[in-house]
N, C-alpha and C. Protein backbone atom coordinates (compact mmCIF):
# COMPACT_ATOMS: atom_id res chain seq x y z
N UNK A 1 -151.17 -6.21 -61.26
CA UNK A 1 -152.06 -5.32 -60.54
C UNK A 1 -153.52 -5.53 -60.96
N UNK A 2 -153.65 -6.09 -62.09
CA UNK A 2 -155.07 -6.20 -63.20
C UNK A 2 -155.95 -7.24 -62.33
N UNK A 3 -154.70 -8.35 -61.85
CA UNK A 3 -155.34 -9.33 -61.01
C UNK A 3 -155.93 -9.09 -59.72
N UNK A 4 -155.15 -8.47 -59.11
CA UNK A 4 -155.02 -7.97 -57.81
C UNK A 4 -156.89 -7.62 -57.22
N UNK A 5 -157.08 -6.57 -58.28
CA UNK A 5 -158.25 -6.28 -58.73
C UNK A 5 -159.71 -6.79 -58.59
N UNK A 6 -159.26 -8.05 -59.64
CA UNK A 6 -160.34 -9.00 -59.95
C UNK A 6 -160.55 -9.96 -59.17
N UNK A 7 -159.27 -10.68 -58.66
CA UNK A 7 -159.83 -11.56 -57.83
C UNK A 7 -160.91 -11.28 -56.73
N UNK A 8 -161.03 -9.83 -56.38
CA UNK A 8 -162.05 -9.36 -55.08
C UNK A 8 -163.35 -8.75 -55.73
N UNK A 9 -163.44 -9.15 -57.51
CA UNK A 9 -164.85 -8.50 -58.13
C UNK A 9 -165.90 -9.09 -57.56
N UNK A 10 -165.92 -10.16 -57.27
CA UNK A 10 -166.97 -11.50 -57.08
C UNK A 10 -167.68 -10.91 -55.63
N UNK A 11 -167.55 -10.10 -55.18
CA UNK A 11 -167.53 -9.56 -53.63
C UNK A 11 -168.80 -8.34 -54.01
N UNK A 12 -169.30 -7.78 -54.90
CA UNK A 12 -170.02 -7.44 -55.90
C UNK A 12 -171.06 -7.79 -55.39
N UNK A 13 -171.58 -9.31 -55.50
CA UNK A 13 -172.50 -10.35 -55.07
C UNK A 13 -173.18 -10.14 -53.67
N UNK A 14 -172.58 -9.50 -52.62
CA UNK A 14 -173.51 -9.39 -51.86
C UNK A 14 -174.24 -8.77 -51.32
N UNK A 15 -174.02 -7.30 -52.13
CA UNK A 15 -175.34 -5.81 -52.71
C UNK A 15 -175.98 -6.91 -53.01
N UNK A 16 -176.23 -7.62 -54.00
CA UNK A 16 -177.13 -7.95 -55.08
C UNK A 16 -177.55 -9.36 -54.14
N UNK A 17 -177.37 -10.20 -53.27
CA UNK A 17 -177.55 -11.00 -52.29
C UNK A 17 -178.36 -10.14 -51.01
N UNK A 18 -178.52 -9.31 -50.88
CA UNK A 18 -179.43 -7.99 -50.06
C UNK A 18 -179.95 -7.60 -50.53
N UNK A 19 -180.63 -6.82 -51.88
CA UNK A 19 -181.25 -6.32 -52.71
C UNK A 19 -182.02 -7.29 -52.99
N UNK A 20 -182.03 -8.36 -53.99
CA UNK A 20 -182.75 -9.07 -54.52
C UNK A 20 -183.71 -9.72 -54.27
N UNK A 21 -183.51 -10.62 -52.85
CA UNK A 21 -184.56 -11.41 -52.47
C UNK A 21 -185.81 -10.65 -51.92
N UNK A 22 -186.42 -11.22 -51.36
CA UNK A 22 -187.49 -10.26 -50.43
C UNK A 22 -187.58 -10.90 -48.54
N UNK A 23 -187.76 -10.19 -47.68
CA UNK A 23 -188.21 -10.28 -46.41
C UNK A 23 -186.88 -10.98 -46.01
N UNK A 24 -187.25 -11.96 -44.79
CA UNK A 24 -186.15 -12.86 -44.59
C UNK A 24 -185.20 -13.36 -45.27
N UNK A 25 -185.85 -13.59 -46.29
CA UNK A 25 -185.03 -14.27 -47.77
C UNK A 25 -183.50 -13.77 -47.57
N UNK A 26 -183.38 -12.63 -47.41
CA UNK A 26 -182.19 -11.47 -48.00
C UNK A 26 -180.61 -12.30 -47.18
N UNK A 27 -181.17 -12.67 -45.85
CA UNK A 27 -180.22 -13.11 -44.51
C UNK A 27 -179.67 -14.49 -45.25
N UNK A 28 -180.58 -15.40 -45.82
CA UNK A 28 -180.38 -16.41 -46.32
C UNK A 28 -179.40 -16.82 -47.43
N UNK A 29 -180.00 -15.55 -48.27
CA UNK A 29 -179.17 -15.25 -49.34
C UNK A 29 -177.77 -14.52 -49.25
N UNK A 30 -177.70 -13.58 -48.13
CA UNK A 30 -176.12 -13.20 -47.84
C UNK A 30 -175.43 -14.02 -47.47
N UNK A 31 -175.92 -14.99 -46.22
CA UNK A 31 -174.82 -16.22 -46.22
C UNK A 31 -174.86 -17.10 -46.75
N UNK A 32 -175.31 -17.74 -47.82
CA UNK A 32 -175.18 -18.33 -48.85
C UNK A 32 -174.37 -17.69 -50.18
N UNK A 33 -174.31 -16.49 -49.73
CA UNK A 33 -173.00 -16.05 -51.15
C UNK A 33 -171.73 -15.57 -50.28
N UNK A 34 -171.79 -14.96 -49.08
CA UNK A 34 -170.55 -15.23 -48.22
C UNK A 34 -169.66 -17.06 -48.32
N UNK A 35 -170.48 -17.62 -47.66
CA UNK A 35 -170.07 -18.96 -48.07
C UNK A 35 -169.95 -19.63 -49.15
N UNK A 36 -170.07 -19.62 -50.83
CA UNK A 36 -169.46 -19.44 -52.11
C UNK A 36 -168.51 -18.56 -51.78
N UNK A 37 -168.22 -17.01 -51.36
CA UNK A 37 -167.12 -16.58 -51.57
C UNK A 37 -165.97 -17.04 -50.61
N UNK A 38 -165.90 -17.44 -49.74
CA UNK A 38 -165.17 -18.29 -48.77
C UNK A 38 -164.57 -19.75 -49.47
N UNK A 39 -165.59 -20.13 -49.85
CA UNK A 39 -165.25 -21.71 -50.40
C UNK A 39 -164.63 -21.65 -51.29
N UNK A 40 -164.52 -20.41 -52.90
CA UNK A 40 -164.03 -19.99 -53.64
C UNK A 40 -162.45 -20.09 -53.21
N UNK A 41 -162.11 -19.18 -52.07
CA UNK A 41 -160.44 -18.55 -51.90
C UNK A 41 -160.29 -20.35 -51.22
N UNK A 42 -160.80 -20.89 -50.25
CA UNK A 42 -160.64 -22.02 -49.98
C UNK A 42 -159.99 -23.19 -51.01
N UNK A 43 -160.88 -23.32 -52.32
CA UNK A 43 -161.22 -24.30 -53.35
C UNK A 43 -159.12 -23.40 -53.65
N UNK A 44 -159.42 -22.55 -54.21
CA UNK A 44 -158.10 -21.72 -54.77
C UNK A 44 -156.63 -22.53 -53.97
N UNK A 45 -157.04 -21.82 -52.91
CA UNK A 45 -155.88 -22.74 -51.96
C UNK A 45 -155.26 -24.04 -52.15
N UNK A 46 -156.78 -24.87 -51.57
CA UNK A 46 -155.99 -26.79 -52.20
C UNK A 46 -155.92 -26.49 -53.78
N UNK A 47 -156.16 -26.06 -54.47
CA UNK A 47 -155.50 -26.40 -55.63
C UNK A 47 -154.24 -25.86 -56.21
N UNK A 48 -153.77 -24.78 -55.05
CA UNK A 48 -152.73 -23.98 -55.12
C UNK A 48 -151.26 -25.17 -54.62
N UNK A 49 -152.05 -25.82 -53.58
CA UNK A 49 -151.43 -26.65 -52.40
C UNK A 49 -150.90 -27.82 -53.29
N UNK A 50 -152.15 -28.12 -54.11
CA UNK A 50 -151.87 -29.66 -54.43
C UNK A 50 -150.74 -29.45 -55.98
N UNK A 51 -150.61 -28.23 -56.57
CA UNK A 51 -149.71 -28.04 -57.48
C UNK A 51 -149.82 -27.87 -58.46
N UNK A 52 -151.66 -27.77 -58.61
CA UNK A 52 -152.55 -27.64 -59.67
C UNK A 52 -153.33 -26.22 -59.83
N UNK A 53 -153.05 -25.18 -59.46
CA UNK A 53 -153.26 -23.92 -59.13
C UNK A 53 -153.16 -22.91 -60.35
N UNK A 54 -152.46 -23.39 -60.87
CA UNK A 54 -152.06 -22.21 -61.90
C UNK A 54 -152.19 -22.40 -63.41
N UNK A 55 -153.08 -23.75 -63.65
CA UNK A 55 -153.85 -23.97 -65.16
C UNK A 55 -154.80 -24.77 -64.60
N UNK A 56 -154.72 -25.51 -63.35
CA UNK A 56 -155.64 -26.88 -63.67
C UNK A 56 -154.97 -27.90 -63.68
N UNK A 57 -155.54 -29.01 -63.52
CA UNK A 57 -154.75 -30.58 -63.94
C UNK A 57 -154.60 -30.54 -65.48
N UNK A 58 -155.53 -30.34 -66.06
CA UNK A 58 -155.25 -30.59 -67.41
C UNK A 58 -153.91 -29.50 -68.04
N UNK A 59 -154.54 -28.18 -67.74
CA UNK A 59 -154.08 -27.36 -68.61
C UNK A 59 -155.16 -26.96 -69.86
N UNK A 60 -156.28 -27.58 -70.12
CA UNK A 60 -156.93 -27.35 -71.47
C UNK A 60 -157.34 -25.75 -71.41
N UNK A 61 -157.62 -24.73 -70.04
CA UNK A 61 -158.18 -23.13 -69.80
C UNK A 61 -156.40 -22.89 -69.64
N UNK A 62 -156.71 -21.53 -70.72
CA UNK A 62 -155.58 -20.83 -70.36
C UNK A 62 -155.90 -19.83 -69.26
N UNK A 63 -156.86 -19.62 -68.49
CA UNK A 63 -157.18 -19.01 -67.81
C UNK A 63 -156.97 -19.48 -66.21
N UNK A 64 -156.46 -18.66 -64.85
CA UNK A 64 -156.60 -19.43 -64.10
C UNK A 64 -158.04 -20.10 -63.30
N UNK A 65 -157.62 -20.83 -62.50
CA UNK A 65 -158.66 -21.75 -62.03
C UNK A 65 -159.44 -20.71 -60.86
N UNK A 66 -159.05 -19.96 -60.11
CA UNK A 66 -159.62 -18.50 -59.66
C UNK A 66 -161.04 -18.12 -60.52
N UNK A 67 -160.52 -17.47 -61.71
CA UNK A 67 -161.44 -17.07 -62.65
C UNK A 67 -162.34 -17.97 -63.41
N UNK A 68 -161.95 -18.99 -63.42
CA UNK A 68 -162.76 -20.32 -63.63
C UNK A 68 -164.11 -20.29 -62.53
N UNK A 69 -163.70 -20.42 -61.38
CA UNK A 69 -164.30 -21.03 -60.61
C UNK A 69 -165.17 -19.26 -60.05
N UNK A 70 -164.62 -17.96 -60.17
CA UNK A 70 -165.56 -17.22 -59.96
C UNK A 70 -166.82 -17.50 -61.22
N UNK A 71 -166.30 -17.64 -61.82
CA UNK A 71 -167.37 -17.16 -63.37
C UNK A 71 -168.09 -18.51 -63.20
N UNK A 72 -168.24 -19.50 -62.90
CA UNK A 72 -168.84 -20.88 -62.26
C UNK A 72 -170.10 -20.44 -61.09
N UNK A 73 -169.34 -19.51 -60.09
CA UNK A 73 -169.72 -19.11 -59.01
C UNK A 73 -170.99 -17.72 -59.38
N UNK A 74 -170.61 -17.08 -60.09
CA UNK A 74 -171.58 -16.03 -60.88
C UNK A 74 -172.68 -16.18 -61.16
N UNK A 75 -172.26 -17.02 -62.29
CA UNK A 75 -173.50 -17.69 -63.44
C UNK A 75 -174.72 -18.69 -62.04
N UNK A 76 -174.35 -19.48 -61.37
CA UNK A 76 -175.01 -20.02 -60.24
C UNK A 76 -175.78 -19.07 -59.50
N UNK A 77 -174.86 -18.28 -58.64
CA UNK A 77 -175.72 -17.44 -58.06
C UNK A 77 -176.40 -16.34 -58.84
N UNK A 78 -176.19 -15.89 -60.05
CA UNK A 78 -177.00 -14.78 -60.56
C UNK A 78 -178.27 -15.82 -61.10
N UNK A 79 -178.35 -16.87 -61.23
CA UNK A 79 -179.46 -17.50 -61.59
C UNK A 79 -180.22 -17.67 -60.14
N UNK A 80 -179.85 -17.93 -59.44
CA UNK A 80 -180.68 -18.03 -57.69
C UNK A 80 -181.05 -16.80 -57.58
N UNK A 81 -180.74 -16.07 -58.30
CA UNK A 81 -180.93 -14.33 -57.25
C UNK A 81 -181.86 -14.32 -58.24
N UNK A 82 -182.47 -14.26 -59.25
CA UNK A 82 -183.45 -14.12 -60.39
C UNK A 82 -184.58 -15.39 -60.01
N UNK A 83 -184.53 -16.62 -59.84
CA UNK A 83 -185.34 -17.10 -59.51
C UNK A 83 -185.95 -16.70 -58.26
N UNK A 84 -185.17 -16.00 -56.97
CA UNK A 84 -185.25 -15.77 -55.66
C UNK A 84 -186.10 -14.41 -55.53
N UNK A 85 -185.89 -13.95 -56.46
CA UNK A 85 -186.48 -12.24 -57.12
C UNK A 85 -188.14 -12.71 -57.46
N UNK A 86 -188.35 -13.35 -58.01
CA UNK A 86 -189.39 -13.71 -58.44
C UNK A 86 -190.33 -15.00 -57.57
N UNK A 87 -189.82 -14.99 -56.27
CA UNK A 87 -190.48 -16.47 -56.05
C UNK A 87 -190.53 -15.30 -54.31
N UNK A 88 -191.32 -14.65 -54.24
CA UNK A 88 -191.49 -13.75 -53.10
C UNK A 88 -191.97 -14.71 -51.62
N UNK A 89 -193.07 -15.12 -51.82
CA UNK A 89 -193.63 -16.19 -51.17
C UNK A 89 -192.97 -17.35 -50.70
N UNK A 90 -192.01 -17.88 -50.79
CA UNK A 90 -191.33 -19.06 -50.50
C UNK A 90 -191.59 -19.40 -48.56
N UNK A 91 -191.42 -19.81 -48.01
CA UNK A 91 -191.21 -20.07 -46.94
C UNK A 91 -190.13 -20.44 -46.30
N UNK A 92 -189.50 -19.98 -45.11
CA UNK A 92 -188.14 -19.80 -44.84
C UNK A 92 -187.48 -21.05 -45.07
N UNK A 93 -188.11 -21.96 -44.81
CA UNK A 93 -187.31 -23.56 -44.57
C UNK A 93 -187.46 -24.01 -45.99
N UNK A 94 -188.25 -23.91 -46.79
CA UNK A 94 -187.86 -24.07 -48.18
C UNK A 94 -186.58 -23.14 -48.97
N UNK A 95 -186.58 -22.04 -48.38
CA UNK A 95 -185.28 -21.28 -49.38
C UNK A 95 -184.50 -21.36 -48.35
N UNK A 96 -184.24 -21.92 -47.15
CA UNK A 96 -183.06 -22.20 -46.99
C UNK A 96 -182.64 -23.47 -47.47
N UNK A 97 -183.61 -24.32 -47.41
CA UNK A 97 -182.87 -26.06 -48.73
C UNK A 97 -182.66 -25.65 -49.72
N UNK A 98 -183.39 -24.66 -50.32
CA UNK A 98 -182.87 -24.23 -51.73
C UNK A 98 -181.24 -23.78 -51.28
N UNK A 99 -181.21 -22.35 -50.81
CA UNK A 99 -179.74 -22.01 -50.46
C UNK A 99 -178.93 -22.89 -49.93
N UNK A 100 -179.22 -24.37 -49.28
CA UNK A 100 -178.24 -25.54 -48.96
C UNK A 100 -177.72 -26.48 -50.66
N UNK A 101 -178.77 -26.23 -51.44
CA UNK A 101 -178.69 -27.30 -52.46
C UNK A 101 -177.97 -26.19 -53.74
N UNK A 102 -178.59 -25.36 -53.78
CA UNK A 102 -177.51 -24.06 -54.81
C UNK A 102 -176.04 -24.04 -54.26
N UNK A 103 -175.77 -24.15 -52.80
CA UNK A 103 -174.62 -23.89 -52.64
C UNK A 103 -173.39 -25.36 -52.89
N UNK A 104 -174.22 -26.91 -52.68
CA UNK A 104 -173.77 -28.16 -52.79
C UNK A 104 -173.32 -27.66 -54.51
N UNK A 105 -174.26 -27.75 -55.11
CA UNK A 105 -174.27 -27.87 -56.35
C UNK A 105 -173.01 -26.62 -57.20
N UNK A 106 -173.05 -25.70 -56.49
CA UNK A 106 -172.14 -24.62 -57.20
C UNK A 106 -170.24 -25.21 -56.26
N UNK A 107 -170.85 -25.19 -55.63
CA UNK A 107 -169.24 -26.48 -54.92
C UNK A 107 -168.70 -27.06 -55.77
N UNK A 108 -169.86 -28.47 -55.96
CA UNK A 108 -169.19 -29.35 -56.68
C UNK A 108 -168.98 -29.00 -58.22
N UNK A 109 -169.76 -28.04 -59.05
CA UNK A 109 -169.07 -27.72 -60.28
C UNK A 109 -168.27 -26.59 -60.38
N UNK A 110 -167.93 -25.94 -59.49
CA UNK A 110 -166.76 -24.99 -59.56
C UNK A 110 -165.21 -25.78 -59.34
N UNK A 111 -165.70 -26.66 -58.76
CA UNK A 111 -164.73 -27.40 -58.18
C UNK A 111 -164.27 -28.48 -59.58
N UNK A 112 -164.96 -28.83 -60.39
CA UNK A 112 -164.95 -29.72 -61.49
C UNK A 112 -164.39 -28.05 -62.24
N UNK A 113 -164.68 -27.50 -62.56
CA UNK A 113 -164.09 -26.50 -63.31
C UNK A 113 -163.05 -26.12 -63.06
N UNK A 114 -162.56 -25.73 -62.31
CA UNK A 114 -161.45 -25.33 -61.53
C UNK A 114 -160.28 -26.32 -62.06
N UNK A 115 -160.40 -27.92 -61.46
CA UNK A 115 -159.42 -28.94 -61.84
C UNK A 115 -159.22 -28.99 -62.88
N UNK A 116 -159.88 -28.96 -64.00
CA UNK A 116 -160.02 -29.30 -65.24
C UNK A 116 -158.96 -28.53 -66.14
């Protein structure tokens, strides 16, 4: 039931994906953490699929790859939302490459975390 729980904490993120930024920013920033949380249950899946779901390939996290890959997903976006907090001025087509390149980048190492 403890799990049940947690797996839907990460959902948290998109008060704080509305709050944080300023002006337009905010739209940018909600679907950019909608889509981390999507890609998240996604990423979960194939690795559920491929048979590697429930430590990892390795096995080295006793933890599952879920919680891996939220706490991957966290640490990323709570650092965008603090730089995004502070960078008021941006211009739309710049923080949306930003929100294209935060979201590549939190992909591919959640995704390296996750397997591992």
């Amino acid at each position: 039931m403890q799990y049940a729980f947690v797996q839907w904490l990460d959902f948290l993120w998109l008060p704080v994906a509305f709050l944080a930024p300023h002006g337009n920013q905010k739209y940018y920033a909600s679907a950019l953490t909608l889509s981390c949380l999507v890609s998240l249950r996604l990423q979960t899946e194939l690795l559920t699929w491929a048979g590697i779901g429930v430590t990892g390939a390795t096995g080295y996290f006793s933890m599952p790859p879920m919680m891996r890959g939220m706490m991957t997903y966290a640490v990323l976006l709570g650092l965008f939302f603090i730089l995004s907090y502070y960078s008021p001025n941006t211009r739309g087509v710049i923080y949306m490459a930003a929100c294209l390149s935060v979201y590549v980048i939190s992909f591919c190492i959640s995704f390296l975390m996750m397997t591992i």
